[in-house]
N, C-alpha and C. Protein backbone atom coordinates (compact mmCIF):
# COMPACT_ATOMS: atom_id res chain seq x y z
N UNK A 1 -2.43 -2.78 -11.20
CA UNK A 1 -1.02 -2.87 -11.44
C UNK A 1 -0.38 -1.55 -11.04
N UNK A 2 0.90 -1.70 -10.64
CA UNK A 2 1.61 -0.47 -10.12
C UNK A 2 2.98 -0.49 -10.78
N UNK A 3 3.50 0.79 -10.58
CA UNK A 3 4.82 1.21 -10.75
C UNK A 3 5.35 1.56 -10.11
N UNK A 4 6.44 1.08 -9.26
CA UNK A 4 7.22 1.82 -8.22
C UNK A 4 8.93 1.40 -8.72
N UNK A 5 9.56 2.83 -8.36
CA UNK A 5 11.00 2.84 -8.45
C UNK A 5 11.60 2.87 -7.23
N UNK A 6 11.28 3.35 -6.35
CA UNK A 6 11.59 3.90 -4.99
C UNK A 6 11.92 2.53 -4.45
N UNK A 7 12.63 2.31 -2.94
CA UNK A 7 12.76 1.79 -1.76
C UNK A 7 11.93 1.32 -1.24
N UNK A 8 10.99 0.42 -1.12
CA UNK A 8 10.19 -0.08 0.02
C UNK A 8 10.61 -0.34 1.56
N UNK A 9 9.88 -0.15 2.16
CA UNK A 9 10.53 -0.10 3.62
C UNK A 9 9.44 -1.15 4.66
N UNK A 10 9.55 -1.94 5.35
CA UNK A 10 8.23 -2.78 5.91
C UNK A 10 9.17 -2.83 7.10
N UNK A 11 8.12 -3.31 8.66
CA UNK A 11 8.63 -4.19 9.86
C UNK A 11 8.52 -4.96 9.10
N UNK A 12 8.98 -6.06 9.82
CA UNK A 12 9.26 -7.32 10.31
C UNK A 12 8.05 -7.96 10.12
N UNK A 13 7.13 -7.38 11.15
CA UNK A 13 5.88 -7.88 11.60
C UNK A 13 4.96 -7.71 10.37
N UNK A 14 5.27 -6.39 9.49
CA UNK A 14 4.11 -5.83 8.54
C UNK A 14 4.57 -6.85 7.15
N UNK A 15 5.95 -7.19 6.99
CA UNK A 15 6.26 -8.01 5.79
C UNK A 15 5.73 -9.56 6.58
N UNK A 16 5.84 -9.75 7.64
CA UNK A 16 5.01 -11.27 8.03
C UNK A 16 3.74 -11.50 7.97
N UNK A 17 3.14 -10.38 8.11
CA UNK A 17 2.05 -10.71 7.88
C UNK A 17 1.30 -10.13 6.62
N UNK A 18 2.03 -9.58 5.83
CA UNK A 18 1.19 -9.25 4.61
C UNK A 18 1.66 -10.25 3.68
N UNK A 19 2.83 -11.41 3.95
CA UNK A 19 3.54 -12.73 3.52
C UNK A 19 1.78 -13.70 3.68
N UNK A 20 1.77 -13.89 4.86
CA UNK A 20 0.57 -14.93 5.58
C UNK A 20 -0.68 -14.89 4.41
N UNK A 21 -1.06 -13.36 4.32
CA UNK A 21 -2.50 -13.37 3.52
C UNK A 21 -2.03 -13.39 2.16
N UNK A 22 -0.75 -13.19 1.31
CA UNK A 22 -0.64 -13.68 0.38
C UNK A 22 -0.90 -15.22 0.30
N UNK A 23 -0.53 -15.82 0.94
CA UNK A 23 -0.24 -17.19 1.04
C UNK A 23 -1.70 -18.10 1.35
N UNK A 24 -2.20 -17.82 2.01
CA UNK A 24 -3.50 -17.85 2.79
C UNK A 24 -5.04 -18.08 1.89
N UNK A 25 -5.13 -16.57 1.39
CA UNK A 25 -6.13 -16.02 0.67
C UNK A 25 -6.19 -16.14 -0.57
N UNK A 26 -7.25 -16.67 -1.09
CA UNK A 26 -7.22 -16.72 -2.67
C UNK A 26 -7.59 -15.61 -2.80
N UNK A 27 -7.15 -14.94 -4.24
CA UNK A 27 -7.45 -13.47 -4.75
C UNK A 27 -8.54 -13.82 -6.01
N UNK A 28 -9.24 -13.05 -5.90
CA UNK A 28 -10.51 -13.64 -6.87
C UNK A 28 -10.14 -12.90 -8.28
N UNK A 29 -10.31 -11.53 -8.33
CA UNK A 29 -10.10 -10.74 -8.91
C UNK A 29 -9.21 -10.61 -10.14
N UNK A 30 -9.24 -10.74 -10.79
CA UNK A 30 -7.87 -10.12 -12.07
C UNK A 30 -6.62 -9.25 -11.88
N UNK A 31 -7.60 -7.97 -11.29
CA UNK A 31 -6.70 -6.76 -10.84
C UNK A 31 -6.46 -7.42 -10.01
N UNK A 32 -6.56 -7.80 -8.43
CA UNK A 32 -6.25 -7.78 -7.33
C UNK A 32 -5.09 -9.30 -7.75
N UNK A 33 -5.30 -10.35 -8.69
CA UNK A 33 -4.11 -11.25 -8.83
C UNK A 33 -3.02 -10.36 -8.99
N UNK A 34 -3.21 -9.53 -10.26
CA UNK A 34 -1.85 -8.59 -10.90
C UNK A 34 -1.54 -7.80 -9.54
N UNK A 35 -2.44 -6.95 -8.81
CA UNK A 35 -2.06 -6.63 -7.89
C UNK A 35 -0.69 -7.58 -6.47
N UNK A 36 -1.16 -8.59 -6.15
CA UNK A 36 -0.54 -9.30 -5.20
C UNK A 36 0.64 -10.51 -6.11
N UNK A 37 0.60 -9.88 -7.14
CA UNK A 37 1.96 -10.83 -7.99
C UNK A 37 2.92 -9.42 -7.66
N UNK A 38 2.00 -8.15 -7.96
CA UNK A 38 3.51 -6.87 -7.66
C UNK A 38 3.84 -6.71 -6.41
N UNK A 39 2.92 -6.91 -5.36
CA UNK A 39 3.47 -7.04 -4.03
C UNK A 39 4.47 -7.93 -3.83
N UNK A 40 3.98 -8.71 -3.86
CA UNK A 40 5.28 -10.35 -3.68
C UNK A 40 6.03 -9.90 -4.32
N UNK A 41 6.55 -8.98 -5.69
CA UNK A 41 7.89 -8.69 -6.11
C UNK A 41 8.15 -7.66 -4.98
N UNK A 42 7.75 -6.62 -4.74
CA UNK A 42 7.89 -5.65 -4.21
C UNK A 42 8.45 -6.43 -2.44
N UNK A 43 7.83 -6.90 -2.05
CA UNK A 43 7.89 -8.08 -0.40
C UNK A 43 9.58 -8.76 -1.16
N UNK A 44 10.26 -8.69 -1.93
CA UNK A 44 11.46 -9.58 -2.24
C UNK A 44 12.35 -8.72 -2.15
N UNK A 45 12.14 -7.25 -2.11
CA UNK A 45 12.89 -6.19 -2.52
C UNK A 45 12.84 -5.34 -1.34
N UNK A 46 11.54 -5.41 -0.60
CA UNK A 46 11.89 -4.45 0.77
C UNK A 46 12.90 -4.17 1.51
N UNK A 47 13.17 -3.48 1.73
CA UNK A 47 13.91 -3.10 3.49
C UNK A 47 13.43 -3.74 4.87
N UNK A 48 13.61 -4.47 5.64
CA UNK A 48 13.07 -5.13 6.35
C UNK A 48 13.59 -4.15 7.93
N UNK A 49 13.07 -3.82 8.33
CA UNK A 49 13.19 -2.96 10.22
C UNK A 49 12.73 -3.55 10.81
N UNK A 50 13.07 -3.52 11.93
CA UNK A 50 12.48 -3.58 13.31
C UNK A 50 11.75 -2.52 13.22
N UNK A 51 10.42 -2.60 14.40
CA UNK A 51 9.51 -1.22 14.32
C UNK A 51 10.29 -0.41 15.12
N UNK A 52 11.02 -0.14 15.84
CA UNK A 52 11.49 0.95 16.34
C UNK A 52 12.77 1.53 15.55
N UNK A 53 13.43 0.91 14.05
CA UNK A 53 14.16 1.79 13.41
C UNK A 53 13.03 1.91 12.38
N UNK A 54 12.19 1.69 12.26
CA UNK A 54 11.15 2.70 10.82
C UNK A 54 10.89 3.86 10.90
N UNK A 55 11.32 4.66 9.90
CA UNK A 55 11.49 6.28 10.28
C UNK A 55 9.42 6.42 10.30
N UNK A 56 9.41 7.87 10.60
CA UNK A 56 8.01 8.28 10.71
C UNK A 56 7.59 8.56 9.49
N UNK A 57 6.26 8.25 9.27
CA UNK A 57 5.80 8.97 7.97
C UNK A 57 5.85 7.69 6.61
N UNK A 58 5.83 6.78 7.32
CA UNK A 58 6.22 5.38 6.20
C UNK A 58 4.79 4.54 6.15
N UNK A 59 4.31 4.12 4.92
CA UNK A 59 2.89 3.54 4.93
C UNK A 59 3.20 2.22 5.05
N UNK A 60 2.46 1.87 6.63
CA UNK A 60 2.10 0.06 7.08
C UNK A 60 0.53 0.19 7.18
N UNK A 61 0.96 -1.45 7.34
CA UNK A 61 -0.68 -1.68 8.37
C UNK A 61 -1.02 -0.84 9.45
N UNK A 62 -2.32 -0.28 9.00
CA UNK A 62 -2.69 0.08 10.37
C UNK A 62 -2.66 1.60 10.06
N UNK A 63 -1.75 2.32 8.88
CA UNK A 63 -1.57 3.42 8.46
C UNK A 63 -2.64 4.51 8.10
N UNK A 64 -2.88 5.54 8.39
CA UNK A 64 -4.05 6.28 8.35
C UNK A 64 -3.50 7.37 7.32
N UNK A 65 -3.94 7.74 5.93
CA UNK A 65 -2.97 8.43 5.34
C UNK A 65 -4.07 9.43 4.62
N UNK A 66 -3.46 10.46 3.99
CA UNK A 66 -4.05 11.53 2.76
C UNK A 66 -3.38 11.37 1.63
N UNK A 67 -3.84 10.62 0.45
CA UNK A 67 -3.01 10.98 -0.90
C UNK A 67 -4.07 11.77 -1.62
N UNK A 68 -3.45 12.47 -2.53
CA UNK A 68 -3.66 13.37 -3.53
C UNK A 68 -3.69 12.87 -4.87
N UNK A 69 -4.98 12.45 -5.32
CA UNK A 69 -4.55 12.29 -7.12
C UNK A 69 -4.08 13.60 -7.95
N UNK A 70 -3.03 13.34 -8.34
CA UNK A 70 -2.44 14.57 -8.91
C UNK A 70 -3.03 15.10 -10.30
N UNK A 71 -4.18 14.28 -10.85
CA UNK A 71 -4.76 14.76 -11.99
C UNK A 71 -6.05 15.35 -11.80
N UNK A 72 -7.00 15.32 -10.44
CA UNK A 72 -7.70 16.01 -10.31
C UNK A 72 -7.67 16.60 -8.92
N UNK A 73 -6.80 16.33 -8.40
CA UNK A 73 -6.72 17.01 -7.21
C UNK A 73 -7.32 16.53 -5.36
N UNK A 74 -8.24 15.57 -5.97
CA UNK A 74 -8.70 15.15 -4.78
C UNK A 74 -8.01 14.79 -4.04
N UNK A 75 -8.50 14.59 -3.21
CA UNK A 75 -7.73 14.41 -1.47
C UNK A 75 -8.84 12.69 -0.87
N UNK A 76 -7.95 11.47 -0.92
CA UNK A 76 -8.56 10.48 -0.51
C UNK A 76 -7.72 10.30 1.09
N UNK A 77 -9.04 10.12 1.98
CA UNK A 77 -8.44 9.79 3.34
C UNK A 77 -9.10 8.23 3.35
N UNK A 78 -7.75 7.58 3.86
CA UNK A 78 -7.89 6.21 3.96
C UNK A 78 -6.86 5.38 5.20
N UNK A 79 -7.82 4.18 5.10
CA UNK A 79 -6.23 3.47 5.92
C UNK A 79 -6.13 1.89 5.40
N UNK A 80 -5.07 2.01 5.54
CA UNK A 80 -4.76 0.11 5.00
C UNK A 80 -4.40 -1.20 6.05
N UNK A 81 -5.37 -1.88 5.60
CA UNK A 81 -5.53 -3.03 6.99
C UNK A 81 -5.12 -4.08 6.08
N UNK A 82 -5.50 -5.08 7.00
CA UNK A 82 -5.41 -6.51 6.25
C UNK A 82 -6.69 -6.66 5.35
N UNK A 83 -6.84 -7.79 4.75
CA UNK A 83 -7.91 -8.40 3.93
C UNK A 83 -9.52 -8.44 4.93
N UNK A 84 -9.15 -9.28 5.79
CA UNK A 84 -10.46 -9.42 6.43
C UNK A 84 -11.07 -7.95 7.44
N UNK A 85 -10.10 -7.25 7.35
CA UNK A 85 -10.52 -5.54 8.01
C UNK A 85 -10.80 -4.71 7.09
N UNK A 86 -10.83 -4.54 6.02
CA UNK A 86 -11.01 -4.06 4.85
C UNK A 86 -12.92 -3.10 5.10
N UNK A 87 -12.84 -2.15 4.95
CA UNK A 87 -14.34 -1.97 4.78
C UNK A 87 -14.55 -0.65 4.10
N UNK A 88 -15.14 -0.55 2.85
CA UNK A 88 -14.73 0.98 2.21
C UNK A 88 -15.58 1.97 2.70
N UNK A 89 -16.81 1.69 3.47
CA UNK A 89 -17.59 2.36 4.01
C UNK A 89 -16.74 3.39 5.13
N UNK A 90 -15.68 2.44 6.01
CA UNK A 90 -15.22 3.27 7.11
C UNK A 90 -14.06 3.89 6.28
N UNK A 91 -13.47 3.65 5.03
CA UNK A 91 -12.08 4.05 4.46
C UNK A 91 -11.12 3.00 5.01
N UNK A 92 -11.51 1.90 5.24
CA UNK A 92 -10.01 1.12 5.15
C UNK A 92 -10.17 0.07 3.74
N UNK A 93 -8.75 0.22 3.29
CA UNK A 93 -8.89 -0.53 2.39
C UNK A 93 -7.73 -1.49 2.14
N UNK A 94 -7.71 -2.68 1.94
CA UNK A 94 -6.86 -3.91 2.11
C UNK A 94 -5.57 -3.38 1.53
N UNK A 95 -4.21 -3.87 2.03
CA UNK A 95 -3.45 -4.25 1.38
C UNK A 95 -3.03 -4.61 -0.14
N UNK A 96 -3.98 -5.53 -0.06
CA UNK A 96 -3.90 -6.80 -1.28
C UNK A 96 -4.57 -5.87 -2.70
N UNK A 97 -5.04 -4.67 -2.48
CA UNK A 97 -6.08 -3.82 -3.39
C UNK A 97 -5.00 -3.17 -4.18
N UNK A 98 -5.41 -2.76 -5.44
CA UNK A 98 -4.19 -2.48 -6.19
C UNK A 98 -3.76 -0.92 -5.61
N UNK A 99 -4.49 -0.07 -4.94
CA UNK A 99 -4.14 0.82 -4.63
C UNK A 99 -3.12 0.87 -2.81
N UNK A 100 -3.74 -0.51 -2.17
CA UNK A 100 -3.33 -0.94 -0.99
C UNK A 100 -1.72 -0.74 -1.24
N UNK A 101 -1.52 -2.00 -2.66
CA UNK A 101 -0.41 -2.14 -2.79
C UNK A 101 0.38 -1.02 -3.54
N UNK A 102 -0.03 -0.30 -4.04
CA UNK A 102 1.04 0.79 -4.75
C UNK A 102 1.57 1.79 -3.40
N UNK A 103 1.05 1.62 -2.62
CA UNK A 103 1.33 3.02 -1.29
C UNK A 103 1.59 2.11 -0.22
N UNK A 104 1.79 0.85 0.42
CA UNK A 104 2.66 0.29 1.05
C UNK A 104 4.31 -0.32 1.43
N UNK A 105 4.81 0.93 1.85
CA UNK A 105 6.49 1.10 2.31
C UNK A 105 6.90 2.05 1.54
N UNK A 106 6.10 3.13 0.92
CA UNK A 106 6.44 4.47 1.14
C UNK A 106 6.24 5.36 2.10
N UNK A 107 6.84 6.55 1.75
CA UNK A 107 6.70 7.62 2.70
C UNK A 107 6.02 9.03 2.10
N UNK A 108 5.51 9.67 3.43
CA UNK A 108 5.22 10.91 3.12
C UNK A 108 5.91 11.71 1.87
N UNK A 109 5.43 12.42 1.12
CA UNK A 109 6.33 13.21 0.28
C UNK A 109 6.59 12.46 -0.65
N UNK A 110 6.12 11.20 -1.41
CA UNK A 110 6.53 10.23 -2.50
C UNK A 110 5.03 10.36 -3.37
N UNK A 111 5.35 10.38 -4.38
CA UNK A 111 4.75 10.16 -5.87
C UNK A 111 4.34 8.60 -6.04
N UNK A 112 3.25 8.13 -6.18
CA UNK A 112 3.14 6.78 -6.73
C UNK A 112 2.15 6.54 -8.50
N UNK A 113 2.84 5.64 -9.09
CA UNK A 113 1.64 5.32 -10.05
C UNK A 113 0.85 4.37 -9.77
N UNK A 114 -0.17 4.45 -10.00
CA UNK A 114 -0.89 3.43 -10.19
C UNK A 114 -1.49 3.44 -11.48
N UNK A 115 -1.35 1.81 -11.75
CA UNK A 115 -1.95 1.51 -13.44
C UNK A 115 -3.61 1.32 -12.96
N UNK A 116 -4.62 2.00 -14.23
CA UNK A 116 -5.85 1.37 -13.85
C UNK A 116 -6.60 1.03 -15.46
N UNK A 117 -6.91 0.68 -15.75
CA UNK A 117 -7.28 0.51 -17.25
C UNK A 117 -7.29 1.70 -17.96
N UNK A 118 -7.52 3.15 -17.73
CA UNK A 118 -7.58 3.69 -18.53
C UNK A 118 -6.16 4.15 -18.64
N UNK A 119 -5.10 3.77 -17.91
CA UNK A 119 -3.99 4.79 -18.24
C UNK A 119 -3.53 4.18 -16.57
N UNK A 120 -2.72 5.42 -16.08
CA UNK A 120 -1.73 5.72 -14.85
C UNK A 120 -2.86 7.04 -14.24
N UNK A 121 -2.22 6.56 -12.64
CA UNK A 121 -3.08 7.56 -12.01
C UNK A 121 -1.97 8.48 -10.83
N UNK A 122 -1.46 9.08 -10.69
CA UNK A 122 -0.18 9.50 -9.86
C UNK A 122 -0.84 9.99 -8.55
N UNK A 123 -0.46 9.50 -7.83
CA UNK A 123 -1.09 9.53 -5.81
C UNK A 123 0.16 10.59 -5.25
N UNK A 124 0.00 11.47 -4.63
CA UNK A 124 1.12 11.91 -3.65
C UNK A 124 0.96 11.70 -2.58
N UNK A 125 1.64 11.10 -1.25
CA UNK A 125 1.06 10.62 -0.21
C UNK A 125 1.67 11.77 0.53
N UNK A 126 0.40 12.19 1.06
CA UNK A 126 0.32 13.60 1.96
C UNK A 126 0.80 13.43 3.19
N UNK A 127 0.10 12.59 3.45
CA UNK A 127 0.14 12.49 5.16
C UNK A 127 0.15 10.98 5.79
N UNK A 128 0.77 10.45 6.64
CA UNK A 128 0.27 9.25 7.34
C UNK A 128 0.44 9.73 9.14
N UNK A 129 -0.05 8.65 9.25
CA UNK A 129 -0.26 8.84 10.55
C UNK A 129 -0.18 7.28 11.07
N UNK A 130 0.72 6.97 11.81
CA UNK A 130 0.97 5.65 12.63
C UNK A 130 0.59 5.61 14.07
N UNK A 131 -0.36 6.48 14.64
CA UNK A 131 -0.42 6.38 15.88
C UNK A 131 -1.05 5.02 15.78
């Protein structure tokens, strides 16, 4: 489960198709249901662009990023794909994952919570990279 106050921002293409695997994919999981019930709120509320007005530095598919847990400091390098690209071995990790979804259609320089059973976990997203 997540908390976000902020703006979401998606293409076109990234809210169509992260629509599809909601729709598509059964979610097995508990977390990952609660997870993709806050997306779909969050997917109602976006900003919708064309990819050539999405400013730089905004987390999509395909996004290669550095967040920071702000309670111990680590530094997670990851990227967020779809469901069936998902592999934690290489660092990509789905969308649909509760952490997928707390850091998709922010930007660099944003604070996120994420709920995890023991409490809230606060992410700063360092870096992305959209090449």
């Amino acid at each position: 489960m997540l908390t976000k106050k902020k703006s979401v921002l998606l293409t076109k293409e990234d809210h169509a198709a992260i629509l599809y695997y909601l729709r598509n994919h059964s979610v097995l999981h508990a977390a990952d249901r609660e997870s993709a019930n806050a997306l779909q709120q969050e997917l109602k509320r976006a900003r919708l662009l064309d990819e050539n007005e999405l400013p730089a530095g905004v987390v999509r598919l395909g996004s290669r990023l550095k967040v920071r847990d702000i309670e111990t400091n680590a530094l997670l390098e990851l990227m967020i794909v779809t469901p069936d690209q998902a592999n934690l071995k290489e660092k990509k990790i789905s969308v649909l994952s509760p952490l997928g979804t707390a850091l998709i259609g922010f930007c660099r320089g944003v604070t996120v919570k994420w709920k995890v059973p023991a409490g809230e976990k606060l992410f700063l997203i360092e870096e992305v990279n959209n090449k």
